[in-house]
C-alpha atoms as a PDB file:
ATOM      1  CA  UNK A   1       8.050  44.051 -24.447  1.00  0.00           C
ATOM      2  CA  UNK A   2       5.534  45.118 -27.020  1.00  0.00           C
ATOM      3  CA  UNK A   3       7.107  48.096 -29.593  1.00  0.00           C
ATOM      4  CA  UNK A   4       4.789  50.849 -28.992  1.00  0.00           C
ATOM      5  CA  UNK A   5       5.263  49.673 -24.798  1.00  0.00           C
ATOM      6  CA  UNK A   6       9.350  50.772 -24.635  1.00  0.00           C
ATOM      7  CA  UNK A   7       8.495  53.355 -26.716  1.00  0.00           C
ATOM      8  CA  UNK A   8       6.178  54.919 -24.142  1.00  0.00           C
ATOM      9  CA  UNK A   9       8.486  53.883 -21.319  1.00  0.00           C
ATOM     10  CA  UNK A  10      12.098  54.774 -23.046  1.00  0.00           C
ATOM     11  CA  UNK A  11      13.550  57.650 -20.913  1.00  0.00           C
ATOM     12  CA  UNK A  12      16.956  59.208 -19.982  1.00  0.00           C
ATOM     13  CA  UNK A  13      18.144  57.349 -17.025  1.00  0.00           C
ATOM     14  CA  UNK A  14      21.364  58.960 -14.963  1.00  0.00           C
ATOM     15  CA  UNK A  15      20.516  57.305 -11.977  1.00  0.00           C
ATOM     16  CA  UNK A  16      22.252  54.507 -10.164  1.00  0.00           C
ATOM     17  CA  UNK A  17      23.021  51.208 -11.546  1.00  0.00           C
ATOM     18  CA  UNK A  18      22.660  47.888  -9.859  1.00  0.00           C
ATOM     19  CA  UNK A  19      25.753  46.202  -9.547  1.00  0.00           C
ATOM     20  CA  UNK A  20      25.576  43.387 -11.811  1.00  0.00           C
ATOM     21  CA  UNK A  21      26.779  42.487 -15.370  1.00  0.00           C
ATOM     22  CA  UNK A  22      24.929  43.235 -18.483  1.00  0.00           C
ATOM     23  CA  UNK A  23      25.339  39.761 -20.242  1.00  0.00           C
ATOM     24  CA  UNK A  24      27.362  39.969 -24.096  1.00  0.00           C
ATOM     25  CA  UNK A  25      24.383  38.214 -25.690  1.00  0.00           C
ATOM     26  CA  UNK A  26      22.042  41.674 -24.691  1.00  0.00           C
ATOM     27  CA  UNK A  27      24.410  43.698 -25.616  1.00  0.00           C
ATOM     28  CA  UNK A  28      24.507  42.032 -28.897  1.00  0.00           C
ATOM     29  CA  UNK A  29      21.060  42.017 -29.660  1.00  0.00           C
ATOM     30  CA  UNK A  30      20.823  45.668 -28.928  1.00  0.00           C
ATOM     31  CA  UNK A  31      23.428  46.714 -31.307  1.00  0.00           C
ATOM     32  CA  UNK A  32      21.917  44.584 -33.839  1.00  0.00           C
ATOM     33  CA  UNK A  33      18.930  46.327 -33.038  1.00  0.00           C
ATOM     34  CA  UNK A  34      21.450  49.551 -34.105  1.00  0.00           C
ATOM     35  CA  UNK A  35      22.804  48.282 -37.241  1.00  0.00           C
ATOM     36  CA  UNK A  36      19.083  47.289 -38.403  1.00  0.00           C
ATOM     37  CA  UNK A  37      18.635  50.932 -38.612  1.00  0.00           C
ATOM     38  CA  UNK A  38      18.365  53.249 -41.879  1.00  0.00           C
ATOM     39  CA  UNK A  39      20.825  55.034 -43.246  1.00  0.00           C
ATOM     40  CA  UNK A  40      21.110  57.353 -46.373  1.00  0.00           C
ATOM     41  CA  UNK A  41      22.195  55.471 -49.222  1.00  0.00           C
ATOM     42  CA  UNK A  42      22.342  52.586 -47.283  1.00  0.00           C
ATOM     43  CA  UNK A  43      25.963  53.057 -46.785  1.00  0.00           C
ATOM     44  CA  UNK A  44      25.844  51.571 -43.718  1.00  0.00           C
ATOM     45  CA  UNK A  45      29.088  53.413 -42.022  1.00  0.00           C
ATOM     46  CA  UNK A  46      27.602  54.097 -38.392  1.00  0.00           C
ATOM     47  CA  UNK A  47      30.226  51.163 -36.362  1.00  0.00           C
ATOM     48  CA  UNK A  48      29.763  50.635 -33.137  1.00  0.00           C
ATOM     49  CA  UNK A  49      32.580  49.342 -29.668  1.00  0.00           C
ATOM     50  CA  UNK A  50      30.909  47.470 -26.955  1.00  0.00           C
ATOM     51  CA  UNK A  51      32.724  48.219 -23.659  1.00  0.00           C
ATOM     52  CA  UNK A  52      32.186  45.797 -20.895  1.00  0.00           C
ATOM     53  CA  UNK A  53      35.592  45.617 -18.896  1.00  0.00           C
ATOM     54  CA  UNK A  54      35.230  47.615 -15.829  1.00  0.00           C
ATOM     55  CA  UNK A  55      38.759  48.967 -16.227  1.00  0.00           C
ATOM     56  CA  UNK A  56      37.434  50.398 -19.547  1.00  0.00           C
ATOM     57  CA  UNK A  57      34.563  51.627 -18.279  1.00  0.00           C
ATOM     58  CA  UNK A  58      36.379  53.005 -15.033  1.00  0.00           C
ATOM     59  CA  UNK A  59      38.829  55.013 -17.741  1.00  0.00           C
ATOM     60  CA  UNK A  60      36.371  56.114 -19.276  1.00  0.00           C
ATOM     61  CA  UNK A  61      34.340  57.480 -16.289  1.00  0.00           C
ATOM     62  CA  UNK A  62      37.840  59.063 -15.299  1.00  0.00           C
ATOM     63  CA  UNK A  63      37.749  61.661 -18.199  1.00  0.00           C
ATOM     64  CA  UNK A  64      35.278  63.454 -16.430  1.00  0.00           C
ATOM     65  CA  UNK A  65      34.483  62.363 -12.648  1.00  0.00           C
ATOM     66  CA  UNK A  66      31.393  64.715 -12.407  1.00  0.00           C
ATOM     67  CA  UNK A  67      29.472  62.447 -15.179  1.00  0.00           C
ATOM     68  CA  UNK A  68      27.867  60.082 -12.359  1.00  0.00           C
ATOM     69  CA  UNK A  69      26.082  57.910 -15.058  1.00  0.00           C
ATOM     70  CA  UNK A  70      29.304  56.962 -16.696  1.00  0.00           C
ATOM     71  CA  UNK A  71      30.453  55.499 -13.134  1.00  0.00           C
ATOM     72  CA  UNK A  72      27.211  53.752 -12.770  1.00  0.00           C
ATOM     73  CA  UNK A  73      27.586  52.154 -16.115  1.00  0.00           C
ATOM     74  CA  UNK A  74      27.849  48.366 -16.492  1.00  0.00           C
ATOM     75  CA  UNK A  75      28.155  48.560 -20.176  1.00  0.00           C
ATOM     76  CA  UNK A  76      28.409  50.947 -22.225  1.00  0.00           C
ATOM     77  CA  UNK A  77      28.050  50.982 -26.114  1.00  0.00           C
ATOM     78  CA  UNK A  78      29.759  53.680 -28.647  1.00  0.00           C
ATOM     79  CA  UNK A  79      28.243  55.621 -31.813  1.00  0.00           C
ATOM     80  CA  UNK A  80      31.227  56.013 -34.268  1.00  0.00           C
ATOM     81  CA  UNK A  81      30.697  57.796 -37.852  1.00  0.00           C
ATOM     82  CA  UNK A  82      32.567  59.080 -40.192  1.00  0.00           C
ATOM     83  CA  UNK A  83      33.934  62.903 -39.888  1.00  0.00           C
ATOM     84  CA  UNK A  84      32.459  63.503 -42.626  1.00  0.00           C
ATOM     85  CA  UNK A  85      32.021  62.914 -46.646  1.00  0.00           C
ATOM     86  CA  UNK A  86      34.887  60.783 -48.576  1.00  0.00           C
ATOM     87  CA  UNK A  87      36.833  63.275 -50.484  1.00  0.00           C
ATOM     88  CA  UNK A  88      35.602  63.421 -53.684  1.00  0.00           C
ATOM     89  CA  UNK A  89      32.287  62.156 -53.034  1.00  0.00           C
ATOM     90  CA  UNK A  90      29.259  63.804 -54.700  1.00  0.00           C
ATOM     91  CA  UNK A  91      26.573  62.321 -52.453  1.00  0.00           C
ATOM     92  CA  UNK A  92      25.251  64.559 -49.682  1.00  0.00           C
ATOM     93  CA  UNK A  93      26.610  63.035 -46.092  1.00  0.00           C
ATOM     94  CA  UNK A  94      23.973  61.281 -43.408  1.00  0.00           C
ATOM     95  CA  UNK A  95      27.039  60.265 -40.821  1.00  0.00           C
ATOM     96  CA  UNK A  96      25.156  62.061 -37.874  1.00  0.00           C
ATOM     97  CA  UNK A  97      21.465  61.268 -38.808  1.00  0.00           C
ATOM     98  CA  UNK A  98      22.772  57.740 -39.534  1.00  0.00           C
ATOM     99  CA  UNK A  99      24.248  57.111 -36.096  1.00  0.00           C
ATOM    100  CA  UNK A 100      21.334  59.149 -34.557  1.00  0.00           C
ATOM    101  CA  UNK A 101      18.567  56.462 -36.216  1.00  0.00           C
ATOM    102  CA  UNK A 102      20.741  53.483 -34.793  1.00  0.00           C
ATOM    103  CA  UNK A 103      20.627  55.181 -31.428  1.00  0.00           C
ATOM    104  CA  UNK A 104      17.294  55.322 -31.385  1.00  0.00           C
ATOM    105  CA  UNK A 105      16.994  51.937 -32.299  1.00  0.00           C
ATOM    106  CA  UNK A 106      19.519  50.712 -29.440  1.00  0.00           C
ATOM    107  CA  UNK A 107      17.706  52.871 -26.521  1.00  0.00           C
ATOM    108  CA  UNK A 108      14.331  51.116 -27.641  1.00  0.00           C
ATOM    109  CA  UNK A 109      15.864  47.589 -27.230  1.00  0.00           C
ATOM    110  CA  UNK A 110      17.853  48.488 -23.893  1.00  0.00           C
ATOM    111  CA  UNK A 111      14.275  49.262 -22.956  1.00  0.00           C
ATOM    112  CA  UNK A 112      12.654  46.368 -23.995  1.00  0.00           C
ATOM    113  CA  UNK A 113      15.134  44.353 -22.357  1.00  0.00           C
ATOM    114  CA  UNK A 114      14.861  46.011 -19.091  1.00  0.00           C
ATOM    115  CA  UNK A 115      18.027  47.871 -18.645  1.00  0.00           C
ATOM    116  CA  UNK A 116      18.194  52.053 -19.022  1.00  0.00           C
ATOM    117  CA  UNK A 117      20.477  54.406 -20.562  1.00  0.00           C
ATOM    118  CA  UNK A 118      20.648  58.192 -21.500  1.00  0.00           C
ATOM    119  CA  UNK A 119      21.992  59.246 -24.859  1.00  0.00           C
ATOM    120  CA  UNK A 120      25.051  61.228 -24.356  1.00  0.00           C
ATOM    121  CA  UNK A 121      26.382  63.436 -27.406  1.00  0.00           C
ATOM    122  CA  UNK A 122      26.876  67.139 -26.113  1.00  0.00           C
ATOM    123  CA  UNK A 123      29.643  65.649 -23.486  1.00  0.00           C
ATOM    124  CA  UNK A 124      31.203  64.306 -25.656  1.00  0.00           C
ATOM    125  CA  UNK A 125      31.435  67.402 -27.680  1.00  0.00           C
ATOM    126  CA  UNK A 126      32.949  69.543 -24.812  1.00  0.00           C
ATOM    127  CA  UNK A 127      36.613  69.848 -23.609  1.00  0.00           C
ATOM    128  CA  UNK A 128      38.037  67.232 -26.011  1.00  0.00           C
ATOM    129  CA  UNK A 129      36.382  64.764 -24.593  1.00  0.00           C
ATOM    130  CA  UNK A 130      35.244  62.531 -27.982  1.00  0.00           C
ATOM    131  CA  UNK A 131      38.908  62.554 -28.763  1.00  0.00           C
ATOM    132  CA  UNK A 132      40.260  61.124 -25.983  1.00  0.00           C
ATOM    133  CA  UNK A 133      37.429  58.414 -25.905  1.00  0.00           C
ATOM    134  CA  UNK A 134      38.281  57.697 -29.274  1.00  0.00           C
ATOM    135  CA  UNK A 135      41.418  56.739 -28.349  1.00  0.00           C
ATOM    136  CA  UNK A 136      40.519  54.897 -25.621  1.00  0.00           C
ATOM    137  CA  UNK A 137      38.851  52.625 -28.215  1.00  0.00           C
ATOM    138  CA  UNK A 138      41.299  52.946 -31.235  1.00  0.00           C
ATOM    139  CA  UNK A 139      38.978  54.923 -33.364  1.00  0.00           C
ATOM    140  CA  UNK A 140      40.650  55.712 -36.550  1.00  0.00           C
ATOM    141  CA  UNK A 141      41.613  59.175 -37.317  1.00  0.00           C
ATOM    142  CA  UNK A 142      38.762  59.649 -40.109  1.00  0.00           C
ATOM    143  CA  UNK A 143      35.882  58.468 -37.828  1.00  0.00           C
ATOM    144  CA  UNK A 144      34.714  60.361 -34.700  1.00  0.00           C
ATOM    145  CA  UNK A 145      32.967  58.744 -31.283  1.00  0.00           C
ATOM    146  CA  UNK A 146      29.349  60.709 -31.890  1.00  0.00           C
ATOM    147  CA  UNK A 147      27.078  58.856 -29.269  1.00  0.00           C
ATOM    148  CA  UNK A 148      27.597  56.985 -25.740  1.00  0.00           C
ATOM    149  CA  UNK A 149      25.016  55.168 -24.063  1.00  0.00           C
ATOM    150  CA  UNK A 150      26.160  53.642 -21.240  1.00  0.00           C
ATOM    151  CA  UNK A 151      23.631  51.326 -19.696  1.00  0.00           C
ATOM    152  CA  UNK A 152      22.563  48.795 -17.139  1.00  0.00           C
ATOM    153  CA  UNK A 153      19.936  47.820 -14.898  1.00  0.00           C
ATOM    154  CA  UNK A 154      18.537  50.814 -13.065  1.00  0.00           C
ATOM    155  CA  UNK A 155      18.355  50.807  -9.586  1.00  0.00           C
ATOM    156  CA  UNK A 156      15.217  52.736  -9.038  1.00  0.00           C
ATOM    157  CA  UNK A 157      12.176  52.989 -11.072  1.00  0.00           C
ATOM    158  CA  UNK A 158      11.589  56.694 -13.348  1.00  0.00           C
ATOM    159  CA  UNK A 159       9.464  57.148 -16.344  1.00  0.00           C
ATOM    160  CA  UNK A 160       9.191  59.070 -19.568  1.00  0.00           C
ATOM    161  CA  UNK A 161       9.551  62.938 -18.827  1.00  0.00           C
ATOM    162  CA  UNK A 162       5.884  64.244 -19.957  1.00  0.00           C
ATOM    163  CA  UNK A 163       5.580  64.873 -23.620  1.00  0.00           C
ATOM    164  CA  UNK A 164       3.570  67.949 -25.108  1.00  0.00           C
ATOM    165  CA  UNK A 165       0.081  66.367 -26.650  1.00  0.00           C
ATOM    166  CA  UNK A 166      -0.185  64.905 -30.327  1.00  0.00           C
ATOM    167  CA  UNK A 167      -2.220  68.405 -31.092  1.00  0.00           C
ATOM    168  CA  UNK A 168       0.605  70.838 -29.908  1.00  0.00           C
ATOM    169  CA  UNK A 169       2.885  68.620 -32.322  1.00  0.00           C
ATOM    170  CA  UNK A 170       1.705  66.767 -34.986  1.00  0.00           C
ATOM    171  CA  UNK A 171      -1.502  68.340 -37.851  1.00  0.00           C
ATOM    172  CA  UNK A 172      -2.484  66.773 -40.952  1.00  0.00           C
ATOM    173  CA  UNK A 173      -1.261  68.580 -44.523  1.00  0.00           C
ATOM    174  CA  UNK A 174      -0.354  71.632 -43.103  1.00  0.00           C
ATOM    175  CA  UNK A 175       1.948  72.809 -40.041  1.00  0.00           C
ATOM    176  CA  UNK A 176       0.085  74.242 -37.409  1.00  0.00           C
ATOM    177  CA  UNK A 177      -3.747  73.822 -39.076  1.00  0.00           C
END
């Protein structure tokens, strides 16, 4: 799929899943499409854990039973960063706008390659919840589980929610002109 093609068609699935695998070579790709992101300094800390064991994913999923999408999942990949700056460290911190740039390029490539997903960040940031998936996955201590996407291949077809037009968003040297 052309670039500027899953960019118009990326949205935030959280409907059902078909029930079949997504294959370890696609799920590498899209992560490499992750890691080919920027980040400041080029530090290069976002990691990522690839979850493809349905027990996994089911323990996962039981954390919070209401979260249908994370029971639909056939794969799901995780955002970790650091909690913040290394002590002692003089340079401002770009954990969160790191892992949000690989995101972005993930969701993209899950696109292009015909699967769906929904970026999931404010669940995780409710009731404990990145905590105990970080220890689901043996995240150290010092990092923190920022992003989920759990994906596979959508069972029905949705598109892109509407988007405000270029003019309401976007003016040339000066906001709002």
């Amino acid at each position: 799929m052309e670039l500027f093609e899953a960019i118009r068609r990326r949205h935030s699935y959280r409907g059902p899943m078909q029930d079949q695998p997504v294959p370890r070579e696609d799920l590498l790709r899209i992560v490499q499409a992750g890691i080919q992101a920027p980040s400041g300094y080029n530090a290069q800390t976002t990691t990522f854990v690839i979850i493809d064991d349905p027990k996994v994913l089911a323990e996962i999923a039981a954390i919070d039973p209401r979260n249908a999408i994370l029971g639909q999942a056939r794969a799901l990949i995780a955002c970790v960063a650091p909690r913040g700056a290394e002590p002692g460290s003089t340079r401002l911190f770009f954990g969160v706008e790191d892992c949000a740039a690989a995101v972005e390029n993930m969701l993209l490539a899950i696109t292009a390659l015909g699967y769906a997903s929904v970026w999931l960040d404010g669940w995780l940031r409710m009731e404990g919840r990145d905590a105990a998936v970080g220890r689901i996955f043996d995240v150290p201590q010092e990092r923190i589980v920022r992003v989920l996407l759990p994906l596979g291949v959508p069972a029905q077809e949705e598109e892109q929610h509407p988007r405000k037009p270029l003019d309401e968003r976007a003016w040339f040297n000066r906001h709002g002109d």
